[in-house]
N, C-alpha and C. Protein backbone atom coordinates (compact mmCIF):
# COMPACT_ATOMS: atom_id res chain seq x y z
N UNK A 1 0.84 -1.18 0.00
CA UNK A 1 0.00 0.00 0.00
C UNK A 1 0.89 1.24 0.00
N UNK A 2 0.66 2.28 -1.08
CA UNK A 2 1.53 3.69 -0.49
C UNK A 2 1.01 4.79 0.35
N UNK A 3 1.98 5.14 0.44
CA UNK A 3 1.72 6.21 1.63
C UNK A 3 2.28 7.78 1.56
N UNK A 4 1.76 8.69 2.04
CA UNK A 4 2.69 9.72 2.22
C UNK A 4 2.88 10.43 3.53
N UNK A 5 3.83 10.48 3.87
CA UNK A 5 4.12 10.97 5.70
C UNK A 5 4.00 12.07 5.60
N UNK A 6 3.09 12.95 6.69
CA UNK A 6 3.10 14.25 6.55
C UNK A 6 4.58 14.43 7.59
N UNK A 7 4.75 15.82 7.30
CA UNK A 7 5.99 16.26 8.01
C UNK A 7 6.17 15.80 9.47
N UNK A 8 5.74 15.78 10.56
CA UNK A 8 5.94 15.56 11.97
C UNK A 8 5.63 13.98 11.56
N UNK A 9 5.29 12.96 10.91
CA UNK A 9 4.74 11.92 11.02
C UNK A 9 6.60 11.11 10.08
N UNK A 10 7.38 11.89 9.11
CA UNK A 10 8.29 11.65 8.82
C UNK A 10 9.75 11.46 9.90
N UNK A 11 9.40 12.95 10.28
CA UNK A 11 9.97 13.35 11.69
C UNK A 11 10.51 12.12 12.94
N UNK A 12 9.11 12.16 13.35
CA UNK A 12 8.60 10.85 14.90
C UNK A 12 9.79 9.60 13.92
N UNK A 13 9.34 9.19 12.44
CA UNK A 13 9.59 8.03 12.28
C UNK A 13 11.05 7.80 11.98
N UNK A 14 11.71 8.75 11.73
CA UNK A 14 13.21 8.69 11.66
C UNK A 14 14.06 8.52 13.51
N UNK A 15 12.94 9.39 13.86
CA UNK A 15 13.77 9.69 15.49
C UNK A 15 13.09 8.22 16.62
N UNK A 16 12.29 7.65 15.52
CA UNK A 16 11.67 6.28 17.06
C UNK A 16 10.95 6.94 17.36
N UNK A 17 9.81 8.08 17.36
CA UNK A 17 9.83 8.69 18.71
C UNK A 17 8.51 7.86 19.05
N UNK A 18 7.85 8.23 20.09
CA UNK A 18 6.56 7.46 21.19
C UNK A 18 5.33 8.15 20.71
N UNK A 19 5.66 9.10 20.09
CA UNK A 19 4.39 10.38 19.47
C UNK A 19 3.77 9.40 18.57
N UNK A 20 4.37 9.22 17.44
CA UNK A 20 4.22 8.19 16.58
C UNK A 20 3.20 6.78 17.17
N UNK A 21 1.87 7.08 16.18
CA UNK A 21 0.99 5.86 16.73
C UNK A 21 1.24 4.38 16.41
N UNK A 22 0.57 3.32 17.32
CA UNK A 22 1.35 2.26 16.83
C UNK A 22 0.52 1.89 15.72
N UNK A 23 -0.59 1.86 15.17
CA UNK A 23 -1.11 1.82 13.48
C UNK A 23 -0.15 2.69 12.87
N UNK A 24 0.29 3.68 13.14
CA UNK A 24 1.66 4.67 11.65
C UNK A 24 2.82 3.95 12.35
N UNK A 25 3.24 3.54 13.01
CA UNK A 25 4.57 2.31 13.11
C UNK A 25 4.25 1.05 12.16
N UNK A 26 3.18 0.43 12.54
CA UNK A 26 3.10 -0.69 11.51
C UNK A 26 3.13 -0.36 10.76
N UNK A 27 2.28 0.31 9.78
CA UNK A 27 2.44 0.47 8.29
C UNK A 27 4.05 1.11 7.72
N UNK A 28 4.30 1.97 8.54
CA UNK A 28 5.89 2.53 8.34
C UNK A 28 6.92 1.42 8.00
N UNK A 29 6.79 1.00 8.85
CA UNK A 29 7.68 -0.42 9.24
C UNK A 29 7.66 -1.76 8.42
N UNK A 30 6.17 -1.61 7.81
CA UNK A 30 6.13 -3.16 7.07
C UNK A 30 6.34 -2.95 5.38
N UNK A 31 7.64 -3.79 5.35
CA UNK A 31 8.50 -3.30 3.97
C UNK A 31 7.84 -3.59 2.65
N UNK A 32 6.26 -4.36 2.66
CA UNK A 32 5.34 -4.12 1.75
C UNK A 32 4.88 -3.27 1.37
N UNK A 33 4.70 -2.30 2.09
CA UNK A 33 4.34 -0.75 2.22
C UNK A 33 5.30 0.20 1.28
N UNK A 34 4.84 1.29 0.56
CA UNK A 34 5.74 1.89 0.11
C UNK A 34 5.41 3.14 0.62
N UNK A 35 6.38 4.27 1.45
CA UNK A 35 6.54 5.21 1.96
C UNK A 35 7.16 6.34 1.03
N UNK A 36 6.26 7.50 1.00
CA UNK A 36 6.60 8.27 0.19
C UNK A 36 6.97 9.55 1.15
N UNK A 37 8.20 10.10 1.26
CA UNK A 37 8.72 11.51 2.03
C UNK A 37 8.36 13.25 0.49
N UNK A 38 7.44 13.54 0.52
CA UNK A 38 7.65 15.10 0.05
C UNK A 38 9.06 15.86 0.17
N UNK A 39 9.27 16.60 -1.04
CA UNK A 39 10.70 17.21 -1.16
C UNK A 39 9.84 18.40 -0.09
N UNK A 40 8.85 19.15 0.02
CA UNK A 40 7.96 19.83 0.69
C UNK A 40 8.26 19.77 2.03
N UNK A 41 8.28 18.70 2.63
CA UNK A 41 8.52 18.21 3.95
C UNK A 41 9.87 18.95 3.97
N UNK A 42 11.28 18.56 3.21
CA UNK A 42 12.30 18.90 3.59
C UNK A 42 12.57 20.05 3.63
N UNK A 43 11.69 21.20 2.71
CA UNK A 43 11.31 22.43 2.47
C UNK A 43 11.12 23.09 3.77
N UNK A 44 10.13 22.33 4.58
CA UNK A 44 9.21 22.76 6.14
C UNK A 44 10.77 22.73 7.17
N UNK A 45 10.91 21.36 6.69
CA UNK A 45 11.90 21.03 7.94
C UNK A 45 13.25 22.13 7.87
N UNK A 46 13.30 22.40 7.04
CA UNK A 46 14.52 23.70 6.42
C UNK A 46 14.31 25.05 7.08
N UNK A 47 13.13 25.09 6.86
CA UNK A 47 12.75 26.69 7.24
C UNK A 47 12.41 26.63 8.41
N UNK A 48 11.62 25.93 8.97
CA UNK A 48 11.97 25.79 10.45
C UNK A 48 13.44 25.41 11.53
N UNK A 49 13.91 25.11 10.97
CA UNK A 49 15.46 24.54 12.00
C UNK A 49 16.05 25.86 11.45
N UNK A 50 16.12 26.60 9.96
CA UNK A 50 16.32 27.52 10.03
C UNK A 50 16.30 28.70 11.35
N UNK A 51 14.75 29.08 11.15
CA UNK A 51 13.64 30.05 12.21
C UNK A 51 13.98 29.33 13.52
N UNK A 52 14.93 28.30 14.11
CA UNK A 52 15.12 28.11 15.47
C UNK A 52 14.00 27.46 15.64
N UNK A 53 12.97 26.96 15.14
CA UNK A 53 11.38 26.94 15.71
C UNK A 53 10.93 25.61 15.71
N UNK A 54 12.61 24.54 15.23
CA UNK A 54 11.69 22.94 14.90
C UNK A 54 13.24 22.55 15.52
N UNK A 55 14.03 21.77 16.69
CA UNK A 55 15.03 21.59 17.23
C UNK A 55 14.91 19.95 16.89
N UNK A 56 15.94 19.59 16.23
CA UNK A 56 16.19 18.46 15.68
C UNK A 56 17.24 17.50 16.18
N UNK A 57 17.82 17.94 16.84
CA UNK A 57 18.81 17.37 18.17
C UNK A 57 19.70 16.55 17.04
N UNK A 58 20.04 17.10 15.72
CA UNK A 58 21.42 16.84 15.00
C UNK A 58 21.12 18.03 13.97
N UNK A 59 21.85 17.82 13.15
CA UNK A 59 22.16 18.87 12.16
C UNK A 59 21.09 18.60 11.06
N UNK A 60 21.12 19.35 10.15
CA UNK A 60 20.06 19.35 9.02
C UNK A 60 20.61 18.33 7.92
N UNK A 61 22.02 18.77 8.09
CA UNK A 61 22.77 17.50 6.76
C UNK A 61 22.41 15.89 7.60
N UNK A 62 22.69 15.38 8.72
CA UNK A 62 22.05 14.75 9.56
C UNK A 62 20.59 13.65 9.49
N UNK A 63 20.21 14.63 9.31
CA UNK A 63 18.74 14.33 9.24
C UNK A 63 17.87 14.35 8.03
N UNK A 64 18.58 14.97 6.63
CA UNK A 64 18.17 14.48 5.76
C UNK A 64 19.15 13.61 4.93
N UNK A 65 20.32 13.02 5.66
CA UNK A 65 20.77 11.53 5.15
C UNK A 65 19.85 10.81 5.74
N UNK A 66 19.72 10.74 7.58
CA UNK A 66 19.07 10.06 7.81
C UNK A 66 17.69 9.47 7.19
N UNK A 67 17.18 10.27 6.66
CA UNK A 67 15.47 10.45 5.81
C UNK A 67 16.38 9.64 4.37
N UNK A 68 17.18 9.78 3.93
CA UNK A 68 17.84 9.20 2.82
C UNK A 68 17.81 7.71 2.93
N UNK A 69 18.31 7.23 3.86
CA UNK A 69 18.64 6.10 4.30
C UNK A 69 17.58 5.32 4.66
N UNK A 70 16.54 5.36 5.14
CA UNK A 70 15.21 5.04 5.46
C UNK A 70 14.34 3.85 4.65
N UNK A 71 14.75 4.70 3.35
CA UNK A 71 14.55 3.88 2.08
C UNK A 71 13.01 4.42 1.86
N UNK A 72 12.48 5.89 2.00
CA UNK A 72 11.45 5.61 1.67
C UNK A 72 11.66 6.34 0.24
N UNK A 73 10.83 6.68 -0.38
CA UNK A 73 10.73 7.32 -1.61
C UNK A 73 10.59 9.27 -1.11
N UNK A 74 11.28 9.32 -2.17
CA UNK A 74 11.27 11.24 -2.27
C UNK A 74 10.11 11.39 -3.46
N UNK A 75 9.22 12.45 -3.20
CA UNK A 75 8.24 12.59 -4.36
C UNK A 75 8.82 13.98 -4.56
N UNK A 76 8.83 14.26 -5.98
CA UNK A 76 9.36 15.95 -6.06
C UNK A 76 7.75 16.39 -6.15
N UNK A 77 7.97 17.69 -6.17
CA UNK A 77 6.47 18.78 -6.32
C UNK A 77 6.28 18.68 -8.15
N UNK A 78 5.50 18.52 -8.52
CA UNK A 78 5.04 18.04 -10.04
C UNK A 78 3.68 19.44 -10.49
N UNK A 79 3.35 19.93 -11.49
CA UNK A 79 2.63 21.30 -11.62
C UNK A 79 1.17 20.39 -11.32
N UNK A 80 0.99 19.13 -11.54
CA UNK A 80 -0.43 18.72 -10.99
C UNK A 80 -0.39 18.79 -10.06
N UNK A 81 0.90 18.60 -9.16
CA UNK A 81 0.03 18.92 -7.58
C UNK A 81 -0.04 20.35 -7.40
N UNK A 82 0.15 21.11 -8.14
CA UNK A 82 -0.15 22.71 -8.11
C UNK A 82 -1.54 22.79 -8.39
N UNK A 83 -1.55 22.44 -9.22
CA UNK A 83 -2.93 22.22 -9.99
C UNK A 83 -4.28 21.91 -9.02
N UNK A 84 -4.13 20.22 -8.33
CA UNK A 84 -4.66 20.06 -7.75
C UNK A 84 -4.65 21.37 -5.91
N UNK A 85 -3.28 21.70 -5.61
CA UNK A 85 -3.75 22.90 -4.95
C UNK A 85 -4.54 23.81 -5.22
N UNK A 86 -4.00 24.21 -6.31
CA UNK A 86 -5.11 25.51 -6.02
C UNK A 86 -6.80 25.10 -6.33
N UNK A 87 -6.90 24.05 -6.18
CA UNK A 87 -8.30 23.46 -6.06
C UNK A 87 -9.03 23.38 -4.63
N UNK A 88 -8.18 23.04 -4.13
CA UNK A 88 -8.52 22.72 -2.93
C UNK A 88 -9.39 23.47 -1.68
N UNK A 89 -10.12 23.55 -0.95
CA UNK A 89 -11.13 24.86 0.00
C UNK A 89 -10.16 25.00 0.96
N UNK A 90 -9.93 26.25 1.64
CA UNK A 90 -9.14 26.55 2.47
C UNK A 90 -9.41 26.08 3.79
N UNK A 91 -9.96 24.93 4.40
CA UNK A 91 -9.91 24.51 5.32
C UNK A 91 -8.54 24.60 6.44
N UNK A 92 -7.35 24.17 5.63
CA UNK A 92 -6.05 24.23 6.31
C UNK A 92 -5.50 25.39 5.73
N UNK A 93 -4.78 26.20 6.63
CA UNK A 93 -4.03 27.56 6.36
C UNK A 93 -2.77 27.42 5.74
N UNK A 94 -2.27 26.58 6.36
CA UNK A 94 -0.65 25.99 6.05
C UNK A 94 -0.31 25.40 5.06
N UNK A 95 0.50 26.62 3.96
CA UNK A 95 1.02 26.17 3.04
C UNK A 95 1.73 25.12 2.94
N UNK A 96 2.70 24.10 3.63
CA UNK A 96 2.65 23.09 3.68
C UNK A 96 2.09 21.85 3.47
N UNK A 97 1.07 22.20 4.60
CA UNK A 97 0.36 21.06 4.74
C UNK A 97 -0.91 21.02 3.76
N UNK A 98 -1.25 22.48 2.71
CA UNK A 98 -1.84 21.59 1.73
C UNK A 98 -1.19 21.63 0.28
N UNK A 99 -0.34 22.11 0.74
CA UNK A 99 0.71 21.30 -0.76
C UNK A 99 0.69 19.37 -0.69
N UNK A 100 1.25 19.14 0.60
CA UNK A 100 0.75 17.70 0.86
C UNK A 100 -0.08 17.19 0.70
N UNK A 101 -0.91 17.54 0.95
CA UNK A 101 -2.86 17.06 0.87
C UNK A 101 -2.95 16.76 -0.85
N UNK A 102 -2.77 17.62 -1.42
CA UNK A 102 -2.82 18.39 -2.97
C UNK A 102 -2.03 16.47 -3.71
N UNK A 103 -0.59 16.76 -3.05
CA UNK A 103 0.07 15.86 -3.85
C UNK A 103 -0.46 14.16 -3.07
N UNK A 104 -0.62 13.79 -2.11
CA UNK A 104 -1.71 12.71 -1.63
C UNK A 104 -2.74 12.52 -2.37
N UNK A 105 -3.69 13.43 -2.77
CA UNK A 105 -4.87 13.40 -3.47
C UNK A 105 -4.37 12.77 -5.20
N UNK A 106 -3.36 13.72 -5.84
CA UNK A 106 -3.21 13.86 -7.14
C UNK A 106 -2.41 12.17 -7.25
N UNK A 107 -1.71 11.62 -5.94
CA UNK A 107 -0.92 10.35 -6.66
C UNK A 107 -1.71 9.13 -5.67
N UNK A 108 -2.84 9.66 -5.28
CA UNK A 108 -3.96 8.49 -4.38
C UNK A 108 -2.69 7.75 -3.56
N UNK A 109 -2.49 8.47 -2.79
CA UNK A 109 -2.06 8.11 -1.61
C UNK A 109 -2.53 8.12 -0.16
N UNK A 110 -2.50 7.12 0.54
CA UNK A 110 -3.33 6.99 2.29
C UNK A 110 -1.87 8.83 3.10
N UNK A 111 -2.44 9.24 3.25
CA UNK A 111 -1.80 10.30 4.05
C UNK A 111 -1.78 9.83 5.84
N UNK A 112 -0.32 9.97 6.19
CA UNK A 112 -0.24 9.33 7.66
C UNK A 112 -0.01 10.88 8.23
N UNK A 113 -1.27 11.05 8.95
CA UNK A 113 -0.73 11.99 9.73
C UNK A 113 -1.69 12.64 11.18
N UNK A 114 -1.35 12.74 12.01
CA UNK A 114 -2.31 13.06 13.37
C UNK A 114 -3.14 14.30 13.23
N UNK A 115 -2.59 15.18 11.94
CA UNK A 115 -3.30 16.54 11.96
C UNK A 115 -4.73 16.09 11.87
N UNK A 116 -5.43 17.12 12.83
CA UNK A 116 -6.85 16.84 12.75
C UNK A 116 -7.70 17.89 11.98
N UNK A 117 -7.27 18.81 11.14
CA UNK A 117 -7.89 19.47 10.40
C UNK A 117 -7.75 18.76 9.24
N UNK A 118 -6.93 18.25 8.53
CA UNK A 118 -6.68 17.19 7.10
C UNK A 118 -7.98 16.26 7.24
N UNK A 119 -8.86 15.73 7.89
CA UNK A 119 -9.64 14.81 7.57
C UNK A 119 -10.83 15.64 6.89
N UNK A 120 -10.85 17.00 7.03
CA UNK A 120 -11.69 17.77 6.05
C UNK A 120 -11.62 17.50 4.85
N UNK A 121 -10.45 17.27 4.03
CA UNK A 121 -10.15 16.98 2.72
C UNK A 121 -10.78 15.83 2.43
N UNK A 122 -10.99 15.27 0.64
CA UNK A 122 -11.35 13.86 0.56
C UNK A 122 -9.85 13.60 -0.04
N UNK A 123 -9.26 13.38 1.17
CA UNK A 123 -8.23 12.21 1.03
C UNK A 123 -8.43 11.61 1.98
N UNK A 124 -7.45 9.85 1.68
CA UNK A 124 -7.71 9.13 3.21
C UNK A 124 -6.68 8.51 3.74
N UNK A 125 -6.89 8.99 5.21
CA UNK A 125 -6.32 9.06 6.45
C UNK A 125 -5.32 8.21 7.13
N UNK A 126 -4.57 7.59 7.69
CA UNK A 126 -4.48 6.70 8.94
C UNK A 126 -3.35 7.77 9.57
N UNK A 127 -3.76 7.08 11.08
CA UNK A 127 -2.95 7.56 12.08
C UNK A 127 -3.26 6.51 13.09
């Protein structure tokens, strides 16, 4: 089944962390699964460790080998998922998070993520 990790759900799964539910561990984890990381995500994660505002307890080069190594898939940003953005109702504010939504929708992907405003969208869910 594929997937796409929203940003904090990429995050938890590189670092182990306990945040991380145990339904988004299994599916993460089971190598049938194909895991897709957004170049978007690394975008977020940039500008935040930038802004001081996302503390990653290693370096940025760090942490996107680590995300390298993982083995999941990198999706680049493609003009359909533009496309499909600017479609989308402004439910979520965060440019981010519906660039994600946008590219989930456009490559039918299950979106893993705890945000609880995303279940507004018709994409679908686990957490």
């Amino acid at each position: 089944m594929p997937f796409l990790l929203d940003t904090h759900t990429l995050l938890w799964a590189i670092q182990d962390s306990s945040q991380l539910s145990r339904v988004a561990r299994t599916h993460i984890s089971d190598t049938k699964n194909v895991c897709f990381f957004s170049i978007v995500s690394l975008w977020e994660i940039t500008i935040k460790f930038s802004l001081k505002a996302l503390d990653l307890e290693m370096s940025l080069s760090d942490c996107f080998d680590i995300i390298k190594k993982t083995g999941f898939t990198e999706l680049p940003v493609r003009s359909d998922h533009l496309l499909r953005l600017a479609s989308l109702p402004y439910h979520h504010k965060d440019p981010f998070d519906r660039l994600l939504i946008a590219q989930a929708i456009s490559e039918d992907l299950t979106f893993i993520t705890k945000d609880n405003i995303i279940p507004l969208y018709d994409v679908r869910i686990l957490w």
